[in-house]
PDB file of N, CA and C in Angstrom:
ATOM      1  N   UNK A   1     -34.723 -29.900  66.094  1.00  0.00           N
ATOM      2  CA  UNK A   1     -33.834 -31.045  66.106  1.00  0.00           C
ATOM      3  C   UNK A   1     -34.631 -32.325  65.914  1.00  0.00           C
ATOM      4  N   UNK A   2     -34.068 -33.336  64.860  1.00  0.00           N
ATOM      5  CA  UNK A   2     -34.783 -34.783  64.975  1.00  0.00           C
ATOM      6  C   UNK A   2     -34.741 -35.509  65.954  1.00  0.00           C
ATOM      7  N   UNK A   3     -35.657 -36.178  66.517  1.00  0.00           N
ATOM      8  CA  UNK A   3     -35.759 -37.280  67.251  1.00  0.00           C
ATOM      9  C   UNK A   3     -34.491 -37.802  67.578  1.00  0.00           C
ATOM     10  N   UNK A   4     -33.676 -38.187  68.632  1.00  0.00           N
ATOM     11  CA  UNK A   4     -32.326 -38.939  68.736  1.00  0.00           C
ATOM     12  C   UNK A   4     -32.812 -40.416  68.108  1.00  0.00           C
ATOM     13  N   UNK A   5     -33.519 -40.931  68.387  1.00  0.00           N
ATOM     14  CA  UNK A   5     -34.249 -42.058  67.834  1.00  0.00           C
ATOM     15  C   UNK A   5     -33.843 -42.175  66.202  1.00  0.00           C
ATOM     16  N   UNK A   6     -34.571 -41.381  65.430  1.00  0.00           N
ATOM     17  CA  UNK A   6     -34.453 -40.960  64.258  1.00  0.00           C
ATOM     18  C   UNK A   6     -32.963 -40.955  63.604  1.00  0.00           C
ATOM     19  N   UNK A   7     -32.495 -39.949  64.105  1.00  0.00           N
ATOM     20  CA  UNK A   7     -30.580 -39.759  63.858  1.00  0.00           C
ATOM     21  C   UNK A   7     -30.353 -41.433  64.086  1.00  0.00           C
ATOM     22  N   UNK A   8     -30.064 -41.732  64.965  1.00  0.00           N
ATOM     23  CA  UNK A   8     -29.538 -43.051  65.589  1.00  0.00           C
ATOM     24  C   UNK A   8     -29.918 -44.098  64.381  1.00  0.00           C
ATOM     25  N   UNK A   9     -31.059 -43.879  64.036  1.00  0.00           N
ATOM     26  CA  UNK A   9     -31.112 -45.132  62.679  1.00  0.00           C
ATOM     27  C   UNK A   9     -30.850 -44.612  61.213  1.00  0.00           C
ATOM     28  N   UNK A  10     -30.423 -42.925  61.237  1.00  0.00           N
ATOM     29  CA  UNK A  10     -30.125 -42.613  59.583  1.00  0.00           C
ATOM     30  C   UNK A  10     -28.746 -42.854  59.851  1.00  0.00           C
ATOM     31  N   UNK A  11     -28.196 -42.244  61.108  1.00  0.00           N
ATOM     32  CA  UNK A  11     -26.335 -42.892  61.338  1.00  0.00           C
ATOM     33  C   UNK A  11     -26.010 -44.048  61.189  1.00  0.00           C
ATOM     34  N   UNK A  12     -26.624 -44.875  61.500  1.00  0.00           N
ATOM     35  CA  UNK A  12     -26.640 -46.550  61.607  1.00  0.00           C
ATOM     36  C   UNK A  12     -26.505 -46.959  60.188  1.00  0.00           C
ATOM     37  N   UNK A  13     -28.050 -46.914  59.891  1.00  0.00           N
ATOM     38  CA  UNK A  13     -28.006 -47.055  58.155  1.00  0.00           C
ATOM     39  C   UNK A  13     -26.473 -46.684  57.361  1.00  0.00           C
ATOM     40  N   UNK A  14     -25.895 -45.282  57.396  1.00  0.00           N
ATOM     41  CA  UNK A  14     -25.334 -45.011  56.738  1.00  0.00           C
ATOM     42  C   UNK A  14     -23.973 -45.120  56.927  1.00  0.00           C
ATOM     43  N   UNK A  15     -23.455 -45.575  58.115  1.00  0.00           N
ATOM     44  CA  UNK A  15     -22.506 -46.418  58.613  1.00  0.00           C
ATOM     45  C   UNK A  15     -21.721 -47.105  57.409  1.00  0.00           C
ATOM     46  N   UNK A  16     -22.692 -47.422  56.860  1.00  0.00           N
ATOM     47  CA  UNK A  16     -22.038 -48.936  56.058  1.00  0.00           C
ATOM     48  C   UNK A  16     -21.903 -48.568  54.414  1.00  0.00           C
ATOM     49  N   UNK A  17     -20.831 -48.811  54.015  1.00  0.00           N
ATOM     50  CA  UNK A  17     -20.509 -48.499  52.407  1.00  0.00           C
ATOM     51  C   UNK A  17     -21.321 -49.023  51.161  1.00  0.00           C
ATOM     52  N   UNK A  18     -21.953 -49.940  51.696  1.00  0.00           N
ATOM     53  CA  UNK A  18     -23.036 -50.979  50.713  1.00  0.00           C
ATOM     54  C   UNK A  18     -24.193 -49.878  50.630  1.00  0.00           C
ATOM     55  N   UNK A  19     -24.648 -49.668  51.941  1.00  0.00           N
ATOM     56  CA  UNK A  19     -25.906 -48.959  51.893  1.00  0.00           C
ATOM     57  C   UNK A  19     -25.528 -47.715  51.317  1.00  0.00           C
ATOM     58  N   UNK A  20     -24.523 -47.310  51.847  1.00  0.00           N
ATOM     59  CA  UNK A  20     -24.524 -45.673  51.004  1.00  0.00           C
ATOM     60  C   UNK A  20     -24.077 -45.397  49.397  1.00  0.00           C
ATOM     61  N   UNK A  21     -23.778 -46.580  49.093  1.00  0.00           N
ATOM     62  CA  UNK A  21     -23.678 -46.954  47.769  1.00  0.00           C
ATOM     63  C   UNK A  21     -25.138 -47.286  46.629  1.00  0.00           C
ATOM     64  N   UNK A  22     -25.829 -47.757  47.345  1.00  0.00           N
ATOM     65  CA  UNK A  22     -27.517 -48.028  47.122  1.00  0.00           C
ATOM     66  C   UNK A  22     -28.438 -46.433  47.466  1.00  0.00           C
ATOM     67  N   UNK A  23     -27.917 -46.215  48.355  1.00  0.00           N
ATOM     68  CA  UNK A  23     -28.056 -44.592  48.558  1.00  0.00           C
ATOM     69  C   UNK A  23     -28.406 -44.031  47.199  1.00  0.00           C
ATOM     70  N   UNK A  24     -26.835 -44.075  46.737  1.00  0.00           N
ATOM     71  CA  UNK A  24     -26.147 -43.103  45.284  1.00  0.00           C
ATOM     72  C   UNK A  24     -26.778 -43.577  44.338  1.00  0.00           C
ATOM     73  N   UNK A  25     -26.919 -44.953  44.412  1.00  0.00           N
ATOM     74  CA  UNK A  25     -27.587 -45.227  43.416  1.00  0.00           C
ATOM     75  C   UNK A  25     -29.004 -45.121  43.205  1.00  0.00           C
ATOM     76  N   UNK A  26     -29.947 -45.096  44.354  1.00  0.00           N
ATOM     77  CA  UNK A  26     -31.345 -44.393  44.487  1.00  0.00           C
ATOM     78  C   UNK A  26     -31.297 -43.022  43.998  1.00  0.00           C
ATOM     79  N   UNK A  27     -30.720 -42.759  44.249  1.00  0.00           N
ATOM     80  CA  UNK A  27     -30.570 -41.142  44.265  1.00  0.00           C
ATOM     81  C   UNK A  27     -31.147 -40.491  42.518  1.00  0.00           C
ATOM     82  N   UNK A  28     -30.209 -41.704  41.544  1.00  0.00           N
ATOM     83  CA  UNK A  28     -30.307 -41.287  39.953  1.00  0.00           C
ATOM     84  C   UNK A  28     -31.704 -41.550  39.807  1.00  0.00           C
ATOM     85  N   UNK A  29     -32.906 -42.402  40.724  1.00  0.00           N
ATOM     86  CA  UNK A  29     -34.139 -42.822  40.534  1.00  0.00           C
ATOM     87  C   UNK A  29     -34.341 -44.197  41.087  1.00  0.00           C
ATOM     88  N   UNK A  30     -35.721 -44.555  40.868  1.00  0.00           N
ATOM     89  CA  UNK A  30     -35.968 -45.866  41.617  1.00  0.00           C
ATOM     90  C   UNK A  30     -35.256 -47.349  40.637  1.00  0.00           C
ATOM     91  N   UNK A  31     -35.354 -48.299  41.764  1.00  0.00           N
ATOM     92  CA  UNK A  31     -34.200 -49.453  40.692  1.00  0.00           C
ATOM     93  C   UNK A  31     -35.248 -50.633  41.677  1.00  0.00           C
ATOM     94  N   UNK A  32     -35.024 -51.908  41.450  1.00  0.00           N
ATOM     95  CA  UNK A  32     -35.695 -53.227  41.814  1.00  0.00           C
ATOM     96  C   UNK A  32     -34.464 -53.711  42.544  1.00  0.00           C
ATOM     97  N   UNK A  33     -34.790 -54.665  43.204  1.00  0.00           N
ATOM     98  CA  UNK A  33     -33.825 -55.385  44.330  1.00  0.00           C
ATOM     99  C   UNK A  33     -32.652 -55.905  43.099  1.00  0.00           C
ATOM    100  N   UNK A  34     -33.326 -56.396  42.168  1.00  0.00           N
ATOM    101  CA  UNK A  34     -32.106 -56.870  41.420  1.00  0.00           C
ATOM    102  C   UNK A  34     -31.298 -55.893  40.416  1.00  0.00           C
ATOM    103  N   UNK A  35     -31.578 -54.659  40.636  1.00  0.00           N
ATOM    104  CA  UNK A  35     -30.744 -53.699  39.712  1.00  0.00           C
ATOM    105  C   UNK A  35     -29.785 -53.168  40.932  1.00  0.00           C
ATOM    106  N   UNK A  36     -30.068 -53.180  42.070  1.00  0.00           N
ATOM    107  CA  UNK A  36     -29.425 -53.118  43.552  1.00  0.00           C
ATOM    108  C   UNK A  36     -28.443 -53.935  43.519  1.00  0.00           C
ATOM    109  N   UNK A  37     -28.682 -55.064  43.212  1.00  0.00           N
ATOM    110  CA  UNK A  37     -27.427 -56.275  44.069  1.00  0.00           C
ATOM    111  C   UNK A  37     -26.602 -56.359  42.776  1.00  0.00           C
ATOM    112  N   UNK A  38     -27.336 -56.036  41.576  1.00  0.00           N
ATOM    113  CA  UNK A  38     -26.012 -55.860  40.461  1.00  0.00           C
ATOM    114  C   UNK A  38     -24.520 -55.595  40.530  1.00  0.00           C
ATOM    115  N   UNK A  39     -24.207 -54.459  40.860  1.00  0.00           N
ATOM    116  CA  UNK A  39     -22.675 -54.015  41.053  1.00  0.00           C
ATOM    117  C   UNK A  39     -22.087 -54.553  42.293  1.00  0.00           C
ATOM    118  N   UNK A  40     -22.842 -55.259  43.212  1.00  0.00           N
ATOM    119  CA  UNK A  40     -22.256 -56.213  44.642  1.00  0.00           C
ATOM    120  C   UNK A  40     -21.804 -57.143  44.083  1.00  0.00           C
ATOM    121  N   UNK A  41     -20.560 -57.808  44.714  1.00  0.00           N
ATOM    122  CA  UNK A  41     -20.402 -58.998  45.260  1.00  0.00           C
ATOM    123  C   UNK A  41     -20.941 -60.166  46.667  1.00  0.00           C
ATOM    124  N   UNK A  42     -22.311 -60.010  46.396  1.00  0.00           N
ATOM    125  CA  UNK A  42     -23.166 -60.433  47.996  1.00  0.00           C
ATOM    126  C   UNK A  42     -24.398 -61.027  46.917  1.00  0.00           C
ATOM    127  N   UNK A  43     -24.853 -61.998  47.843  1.00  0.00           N
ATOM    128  CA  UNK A  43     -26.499 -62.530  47.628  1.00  0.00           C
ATOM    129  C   UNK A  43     -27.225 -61.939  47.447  1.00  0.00           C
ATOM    130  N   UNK A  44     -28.579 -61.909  46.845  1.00  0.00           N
ATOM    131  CA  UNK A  44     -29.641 -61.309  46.943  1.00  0.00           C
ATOM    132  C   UNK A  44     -30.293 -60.946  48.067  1.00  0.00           C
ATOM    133  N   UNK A  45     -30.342 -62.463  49.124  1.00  0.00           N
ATOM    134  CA  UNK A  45     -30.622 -62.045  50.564  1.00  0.00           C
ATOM    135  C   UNK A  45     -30.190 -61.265  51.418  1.00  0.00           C
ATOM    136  N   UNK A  46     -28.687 -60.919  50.995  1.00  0.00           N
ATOM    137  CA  UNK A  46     -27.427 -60.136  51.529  1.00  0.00           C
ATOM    138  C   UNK A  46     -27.937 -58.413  51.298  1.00  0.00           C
ATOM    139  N   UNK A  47     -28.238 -58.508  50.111  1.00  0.00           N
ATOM    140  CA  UNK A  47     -28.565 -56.701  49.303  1.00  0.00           C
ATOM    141  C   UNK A  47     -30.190 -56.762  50.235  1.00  0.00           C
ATOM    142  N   UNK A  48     -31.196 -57.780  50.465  1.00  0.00           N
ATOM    143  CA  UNK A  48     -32.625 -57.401  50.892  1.00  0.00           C
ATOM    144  C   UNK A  48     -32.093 -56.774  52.530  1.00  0.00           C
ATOM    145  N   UNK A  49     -31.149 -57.669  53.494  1.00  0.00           N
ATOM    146  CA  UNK A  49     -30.874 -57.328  54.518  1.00  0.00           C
ATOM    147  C   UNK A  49     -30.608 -55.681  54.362  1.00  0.00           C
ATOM    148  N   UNK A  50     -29.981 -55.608  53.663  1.00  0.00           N
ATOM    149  CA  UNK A  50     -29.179 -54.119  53.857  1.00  0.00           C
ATOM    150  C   UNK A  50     -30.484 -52.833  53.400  1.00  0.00           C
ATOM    151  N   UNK A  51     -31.483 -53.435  52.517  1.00  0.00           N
ATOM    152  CA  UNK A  51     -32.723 -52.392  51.731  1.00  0.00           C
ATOM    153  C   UNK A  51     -33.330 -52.433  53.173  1.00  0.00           C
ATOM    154  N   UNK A  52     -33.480 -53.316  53.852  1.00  0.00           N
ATOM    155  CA  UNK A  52     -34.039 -53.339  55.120  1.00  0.00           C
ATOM    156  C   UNK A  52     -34.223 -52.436  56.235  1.00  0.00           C
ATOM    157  N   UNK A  53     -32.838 -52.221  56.815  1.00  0.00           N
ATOM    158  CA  UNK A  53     -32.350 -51.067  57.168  1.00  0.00           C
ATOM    159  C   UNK A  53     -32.367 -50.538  56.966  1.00  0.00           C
ATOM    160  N   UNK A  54     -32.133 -49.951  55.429  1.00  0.00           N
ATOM    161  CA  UNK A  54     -32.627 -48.437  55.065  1.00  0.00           C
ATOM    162  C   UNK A  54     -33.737 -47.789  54.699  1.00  0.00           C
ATOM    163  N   UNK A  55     -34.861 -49.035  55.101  1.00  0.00           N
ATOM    164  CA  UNK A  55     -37.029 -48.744  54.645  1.00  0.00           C
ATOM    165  C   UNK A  55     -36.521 -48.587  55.881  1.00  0.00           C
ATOM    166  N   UNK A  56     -36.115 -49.127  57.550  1.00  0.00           N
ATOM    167  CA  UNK A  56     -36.610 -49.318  58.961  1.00  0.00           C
ATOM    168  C   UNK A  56     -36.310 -47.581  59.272  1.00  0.00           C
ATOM    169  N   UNK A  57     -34.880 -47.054  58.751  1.00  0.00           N
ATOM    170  CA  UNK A  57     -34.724 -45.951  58.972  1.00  0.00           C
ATOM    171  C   UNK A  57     -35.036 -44.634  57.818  1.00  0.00           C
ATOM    172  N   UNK A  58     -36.375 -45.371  57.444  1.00  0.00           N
ATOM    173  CA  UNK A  58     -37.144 -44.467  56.268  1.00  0.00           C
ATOM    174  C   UNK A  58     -36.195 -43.964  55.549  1.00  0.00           C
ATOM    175  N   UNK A  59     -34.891 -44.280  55.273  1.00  0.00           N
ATOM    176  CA  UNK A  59     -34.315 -43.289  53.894  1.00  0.00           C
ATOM    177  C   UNK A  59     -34.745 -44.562  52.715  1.00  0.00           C
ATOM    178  N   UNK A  60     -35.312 -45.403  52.380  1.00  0.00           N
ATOM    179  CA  UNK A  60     -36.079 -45.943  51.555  1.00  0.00           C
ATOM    180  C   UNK A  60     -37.594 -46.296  51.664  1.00  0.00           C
ATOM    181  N   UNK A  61     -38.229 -46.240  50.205  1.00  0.00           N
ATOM    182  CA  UNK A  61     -39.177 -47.017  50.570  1.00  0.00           C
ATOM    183  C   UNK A  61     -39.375 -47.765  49.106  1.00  0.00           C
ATOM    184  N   UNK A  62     -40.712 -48.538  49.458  1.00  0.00           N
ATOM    185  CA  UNK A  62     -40.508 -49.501  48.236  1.00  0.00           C
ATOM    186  C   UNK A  62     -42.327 -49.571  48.050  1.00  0.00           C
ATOM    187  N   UNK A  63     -42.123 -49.291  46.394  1.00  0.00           N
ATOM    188  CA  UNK A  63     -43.763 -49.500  46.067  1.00  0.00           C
ATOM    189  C   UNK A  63     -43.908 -50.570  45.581  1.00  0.00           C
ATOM    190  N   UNK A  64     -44.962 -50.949  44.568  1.00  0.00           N
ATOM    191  CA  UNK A  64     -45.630 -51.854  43.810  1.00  0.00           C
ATOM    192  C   UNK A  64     -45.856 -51.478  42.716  1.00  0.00           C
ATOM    193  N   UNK A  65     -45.128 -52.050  41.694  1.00  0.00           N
ATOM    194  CA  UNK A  65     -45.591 -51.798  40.169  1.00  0.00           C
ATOM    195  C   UNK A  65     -45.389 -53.322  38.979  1.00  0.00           C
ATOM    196  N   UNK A  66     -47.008 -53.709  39.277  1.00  0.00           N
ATOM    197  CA  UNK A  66     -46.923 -55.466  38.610  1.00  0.00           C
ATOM    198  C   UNK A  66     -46.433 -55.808  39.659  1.00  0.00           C
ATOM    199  N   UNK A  67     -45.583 -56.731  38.462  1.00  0.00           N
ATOM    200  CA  UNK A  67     -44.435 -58.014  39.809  1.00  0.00           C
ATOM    201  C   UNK A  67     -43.237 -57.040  40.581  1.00  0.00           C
ATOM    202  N   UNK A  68     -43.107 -55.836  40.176  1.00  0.00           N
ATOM    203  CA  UNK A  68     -42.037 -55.327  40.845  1.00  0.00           C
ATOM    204  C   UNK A  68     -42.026 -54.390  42.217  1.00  0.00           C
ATOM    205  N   UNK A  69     -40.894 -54.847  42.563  1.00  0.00           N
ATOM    206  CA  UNK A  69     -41.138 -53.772  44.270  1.00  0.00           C
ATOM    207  C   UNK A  69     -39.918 -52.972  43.889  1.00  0.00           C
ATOM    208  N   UNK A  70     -39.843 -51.693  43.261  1.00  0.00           N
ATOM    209  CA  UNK A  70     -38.929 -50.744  42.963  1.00  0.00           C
ATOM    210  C   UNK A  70     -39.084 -50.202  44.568  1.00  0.00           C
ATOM    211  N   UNK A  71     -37.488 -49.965  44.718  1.00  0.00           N
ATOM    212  CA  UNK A  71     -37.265 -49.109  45.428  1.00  0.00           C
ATOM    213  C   UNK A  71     -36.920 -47.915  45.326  1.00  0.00           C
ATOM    214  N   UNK A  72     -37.010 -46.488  46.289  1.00  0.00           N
ATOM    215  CA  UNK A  72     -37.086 -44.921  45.954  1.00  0.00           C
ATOM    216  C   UNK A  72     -36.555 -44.408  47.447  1.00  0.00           C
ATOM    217  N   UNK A  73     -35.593 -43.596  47.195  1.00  0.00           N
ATOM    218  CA  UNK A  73     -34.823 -43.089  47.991  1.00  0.00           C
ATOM    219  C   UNK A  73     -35.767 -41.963  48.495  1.00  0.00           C
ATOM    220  N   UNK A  74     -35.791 -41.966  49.624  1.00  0.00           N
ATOM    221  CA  UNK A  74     -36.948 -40.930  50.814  1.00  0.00           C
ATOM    222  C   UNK A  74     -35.509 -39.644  51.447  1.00  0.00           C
ATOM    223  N   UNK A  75     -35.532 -38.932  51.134  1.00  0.00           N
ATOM    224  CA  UNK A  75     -34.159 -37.673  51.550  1.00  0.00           C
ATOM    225  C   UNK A  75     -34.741 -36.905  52.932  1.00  0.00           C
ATOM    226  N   UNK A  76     -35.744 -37.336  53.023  1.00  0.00           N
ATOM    227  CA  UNK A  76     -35.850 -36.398  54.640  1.00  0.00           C
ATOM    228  C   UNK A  76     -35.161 -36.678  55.709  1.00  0.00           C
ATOM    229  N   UNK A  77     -34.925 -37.885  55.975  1.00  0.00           N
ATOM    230  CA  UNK A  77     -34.115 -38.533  57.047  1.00  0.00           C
ATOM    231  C   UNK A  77     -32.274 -37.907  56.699  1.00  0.00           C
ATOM    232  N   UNK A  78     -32.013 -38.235  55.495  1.00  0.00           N
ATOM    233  CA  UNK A  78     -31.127 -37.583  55.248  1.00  0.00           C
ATOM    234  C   UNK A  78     -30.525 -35.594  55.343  1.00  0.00           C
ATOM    235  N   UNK A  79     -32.238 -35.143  55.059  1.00  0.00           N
ATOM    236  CA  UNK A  79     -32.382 -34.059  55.532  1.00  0.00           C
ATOM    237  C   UNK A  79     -32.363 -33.369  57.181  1.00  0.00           C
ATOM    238  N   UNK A  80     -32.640 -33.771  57.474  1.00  0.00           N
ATOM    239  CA  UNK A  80     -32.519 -34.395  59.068  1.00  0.00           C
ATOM    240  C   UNK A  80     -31.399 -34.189  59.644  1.00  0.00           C
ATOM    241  N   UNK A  81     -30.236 -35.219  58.937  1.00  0.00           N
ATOM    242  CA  UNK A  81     -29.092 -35.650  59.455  1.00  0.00           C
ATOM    243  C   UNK A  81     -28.314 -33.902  59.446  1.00  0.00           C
ATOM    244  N   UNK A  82     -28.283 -33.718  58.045  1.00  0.00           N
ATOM    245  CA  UNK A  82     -27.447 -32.442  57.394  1.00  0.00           C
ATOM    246  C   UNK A  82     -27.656 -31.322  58.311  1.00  0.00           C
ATOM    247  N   UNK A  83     -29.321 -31.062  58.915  1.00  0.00           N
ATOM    248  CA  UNK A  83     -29.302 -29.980  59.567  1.00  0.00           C
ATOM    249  C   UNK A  83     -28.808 -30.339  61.211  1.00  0.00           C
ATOM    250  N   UNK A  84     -28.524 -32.065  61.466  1.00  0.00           N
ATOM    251  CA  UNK A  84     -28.198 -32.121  62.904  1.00  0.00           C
ATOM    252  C   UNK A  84     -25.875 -31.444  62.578  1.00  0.00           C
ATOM    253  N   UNK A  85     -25.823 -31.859  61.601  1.00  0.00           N
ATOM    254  CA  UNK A  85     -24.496 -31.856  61.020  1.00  0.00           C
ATOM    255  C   UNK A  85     -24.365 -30.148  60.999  1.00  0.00           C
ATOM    256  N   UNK A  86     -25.184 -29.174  60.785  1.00  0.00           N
ATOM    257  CA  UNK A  86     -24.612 -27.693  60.490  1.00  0.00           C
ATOM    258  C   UNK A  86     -24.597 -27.638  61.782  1.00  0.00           C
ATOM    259  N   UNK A  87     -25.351 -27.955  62.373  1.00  0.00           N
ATOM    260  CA  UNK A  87     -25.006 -27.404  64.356  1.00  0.00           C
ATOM    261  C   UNK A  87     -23.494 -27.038  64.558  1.00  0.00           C
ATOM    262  N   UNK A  88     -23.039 -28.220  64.165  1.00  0.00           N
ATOM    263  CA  UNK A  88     -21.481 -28.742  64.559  1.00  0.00           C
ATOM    264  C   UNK A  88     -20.645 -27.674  63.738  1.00  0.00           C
ATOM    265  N   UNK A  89     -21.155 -28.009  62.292  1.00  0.00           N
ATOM    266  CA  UNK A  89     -20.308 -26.572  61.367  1.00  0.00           C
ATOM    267  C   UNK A  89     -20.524 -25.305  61.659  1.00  0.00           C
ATOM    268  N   UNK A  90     -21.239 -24.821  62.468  1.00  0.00           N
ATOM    269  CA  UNK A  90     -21.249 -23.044  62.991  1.00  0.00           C
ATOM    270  C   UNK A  90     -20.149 -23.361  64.107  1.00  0.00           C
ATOM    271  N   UNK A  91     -20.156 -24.274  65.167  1.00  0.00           N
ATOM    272  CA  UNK A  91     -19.310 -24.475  66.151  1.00  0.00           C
ATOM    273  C   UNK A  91     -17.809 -24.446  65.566  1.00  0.00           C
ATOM    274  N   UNK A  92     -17.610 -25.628  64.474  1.00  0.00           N
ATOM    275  CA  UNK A  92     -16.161 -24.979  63.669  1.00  0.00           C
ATOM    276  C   UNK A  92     -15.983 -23.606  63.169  1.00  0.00           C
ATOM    277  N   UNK A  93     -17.195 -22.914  62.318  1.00  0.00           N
ATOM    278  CA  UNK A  93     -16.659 -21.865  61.687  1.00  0.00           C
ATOM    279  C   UNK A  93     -16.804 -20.878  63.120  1.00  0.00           C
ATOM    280  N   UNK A  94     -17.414 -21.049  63.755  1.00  0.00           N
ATOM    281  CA  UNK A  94     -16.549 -20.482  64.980  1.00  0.00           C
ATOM    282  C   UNK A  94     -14.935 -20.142  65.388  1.00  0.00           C
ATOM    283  N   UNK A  95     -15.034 -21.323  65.991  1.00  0.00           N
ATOM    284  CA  UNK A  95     -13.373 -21.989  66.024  1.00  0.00           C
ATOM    285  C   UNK A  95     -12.729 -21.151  65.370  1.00  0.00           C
ATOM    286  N   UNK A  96     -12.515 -21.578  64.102  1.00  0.00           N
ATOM    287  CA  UNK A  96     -11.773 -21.230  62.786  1.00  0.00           C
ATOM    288  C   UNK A  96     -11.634 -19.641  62.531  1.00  0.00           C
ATOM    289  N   UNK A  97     -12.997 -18.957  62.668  1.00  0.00           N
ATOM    290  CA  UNK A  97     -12.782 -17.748  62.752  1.00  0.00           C
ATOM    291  C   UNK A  97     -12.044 -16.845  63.968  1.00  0.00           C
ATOM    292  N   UNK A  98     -12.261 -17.791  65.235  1.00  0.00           N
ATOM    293  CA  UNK A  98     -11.385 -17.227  66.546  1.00  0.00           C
ATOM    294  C   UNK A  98      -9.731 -17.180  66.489  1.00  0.00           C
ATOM    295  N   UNK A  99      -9.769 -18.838  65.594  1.00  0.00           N
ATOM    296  CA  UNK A  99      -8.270 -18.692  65.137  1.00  0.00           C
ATOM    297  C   UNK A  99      -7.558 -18.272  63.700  1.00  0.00           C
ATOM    298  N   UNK A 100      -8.564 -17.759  63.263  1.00  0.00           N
ATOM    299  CA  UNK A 100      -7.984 -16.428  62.327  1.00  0.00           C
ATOM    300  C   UNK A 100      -7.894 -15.166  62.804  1.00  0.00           C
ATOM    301  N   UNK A 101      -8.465 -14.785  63.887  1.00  0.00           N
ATOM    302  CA  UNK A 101      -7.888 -13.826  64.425  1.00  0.00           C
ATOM    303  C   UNK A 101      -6.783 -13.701  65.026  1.00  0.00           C
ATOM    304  N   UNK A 102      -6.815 -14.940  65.767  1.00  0.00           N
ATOM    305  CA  UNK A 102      -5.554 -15.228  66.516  1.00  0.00           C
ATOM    306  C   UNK A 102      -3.937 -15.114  65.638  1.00  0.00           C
ATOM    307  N   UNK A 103      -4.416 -15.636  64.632  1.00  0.00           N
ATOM    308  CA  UNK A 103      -3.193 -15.461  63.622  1.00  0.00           C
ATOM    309  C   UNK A 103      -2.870 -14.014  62.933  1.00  0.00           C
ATOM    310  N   UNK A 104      -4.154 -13.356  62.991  1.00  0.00           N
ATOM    311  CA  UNK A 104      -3.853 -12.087  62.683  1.00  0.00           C
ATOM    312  C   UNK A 104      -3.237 -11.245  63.771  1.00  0.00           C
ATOM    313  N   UNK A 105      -3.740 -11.709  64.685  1.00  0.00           N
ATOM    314  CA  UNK A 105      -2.983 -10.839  65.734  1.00  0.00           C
ATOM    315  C   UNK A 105      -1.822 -10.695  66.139  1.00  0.00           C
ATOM    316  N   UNK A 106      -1.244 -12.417  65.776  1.00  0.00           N
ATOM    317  CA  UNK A 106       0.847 -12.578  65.894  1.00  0.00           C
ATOM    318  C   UNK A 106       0.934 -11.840  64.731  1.00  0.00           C
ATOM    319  N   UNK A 107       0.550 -12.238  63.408  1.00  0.00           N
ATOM    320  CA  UNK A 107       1.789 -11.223  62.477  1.00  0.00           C
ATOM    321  C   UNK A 107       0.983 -10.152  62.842  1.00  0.00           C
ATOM    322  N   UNK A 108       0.741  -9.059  63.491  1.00  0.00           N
ATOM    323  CA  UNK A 108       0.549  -7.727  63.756  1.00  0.00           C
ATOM    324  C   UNK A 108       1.631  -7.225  64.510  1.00  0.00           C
ATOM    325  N   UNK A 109       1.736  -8.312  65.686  1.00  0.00           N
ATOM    326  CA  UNK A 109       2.425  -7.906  66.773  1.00  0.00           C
ATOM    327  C   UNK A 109       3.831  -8.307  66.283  1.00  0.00           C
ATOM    328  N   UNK A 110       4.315  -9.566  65.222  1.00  0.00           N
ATOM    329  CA  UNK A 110       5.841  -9.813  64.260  1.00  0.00           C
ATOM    330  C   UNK A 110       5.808  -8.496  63.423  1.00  0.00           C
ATOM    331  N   UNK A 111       5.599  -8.491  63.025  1.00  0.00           N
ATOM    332  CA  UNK A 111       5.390  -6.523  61.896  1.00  0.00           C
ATOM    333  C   UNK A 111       5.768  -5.619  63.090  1.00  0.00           C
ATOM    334  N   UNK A 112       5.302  -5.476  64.081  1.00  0.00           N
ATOM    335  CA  UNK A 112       5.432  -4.278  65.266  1.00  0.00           C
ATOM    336  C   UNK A 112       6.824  -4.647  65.393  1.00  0.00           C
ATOM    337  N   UNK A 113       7.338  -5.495  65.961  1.00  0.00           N
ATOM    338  CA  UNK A 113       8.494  -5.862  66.386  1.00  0.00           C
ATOM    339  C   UNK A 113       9.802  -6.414  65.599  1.00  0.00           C
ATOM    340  N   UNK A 114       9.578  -5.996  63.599  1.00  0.00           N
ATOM    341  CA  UNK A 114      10.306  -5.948  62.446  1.00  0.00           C
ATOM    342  C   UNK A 114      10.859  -7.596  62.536  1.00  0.00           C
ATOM    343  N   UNK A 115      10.235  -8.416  62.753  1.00  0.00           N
ATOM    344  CA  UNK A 115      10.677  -9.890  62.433  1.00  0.00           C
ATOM    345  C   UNK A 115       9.386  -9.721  60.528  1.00  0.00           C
ATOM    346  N   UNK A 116       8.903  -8.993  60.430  1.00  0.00           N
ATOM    347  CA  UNK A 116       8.297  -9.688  59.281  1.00  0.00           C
ATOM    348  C   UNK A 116       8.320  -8.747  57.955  1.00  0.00           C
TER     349      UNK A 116
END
């Protein structure tokens, strides 16, 4: 399991529709602050706040190339998240499978008793 620490700042980060939008868009490859704030309606200072948060909770980072600071989407933190997230999905397909039985078991017992 990750760090609660860890979770707590990839949840945070990803909270927000801007960032997970910069996400998607890391994702196709690295882009510069200003290929970022392109498709926003927000400041430049507005899009650095938000890259911020997502270098603090390592799902970004940002190199040096010349004058440019491209940024590059880091997926471990995100990796992270997914395996804190299947915990929860065995607990449903649990569930789900208890209450497919359950349903199998009324129409067994409607069939026994010619309602079906």
């Amino acid at each position: 399991m990750p760090a609660p620490a860890s979770l707590d700042a990839t949840f945070q980060a990803l909270s927000d529709p801007t960032r997970r939008a910069i996400l998607a868009r890391l994702a196709q490859g690295e882009a510069s602050v200003m290929d970022l704030a392109e498709p926003f309606a927000m400041s430049q200072p507005a899009i650095s706040k938000h890259l911020k948060v997502l270098e603090n909770a390592g799902l970004i980072s940002r190199g040096r190339d010349a004058q440019r600071r491209p940024c590059k989407l880091e997926a471990g933190p995100l990796a992270e998240a997914t395996g804190w997230l299947i915990e929860y999905r065995k607990y449903w397909e649990t569930q789900f499978g208890q209450l497919d039985d359950l349903l199998a078991e009324l129409k067994k017992l409607e069939a026994m008793a010619g309602k079906n």
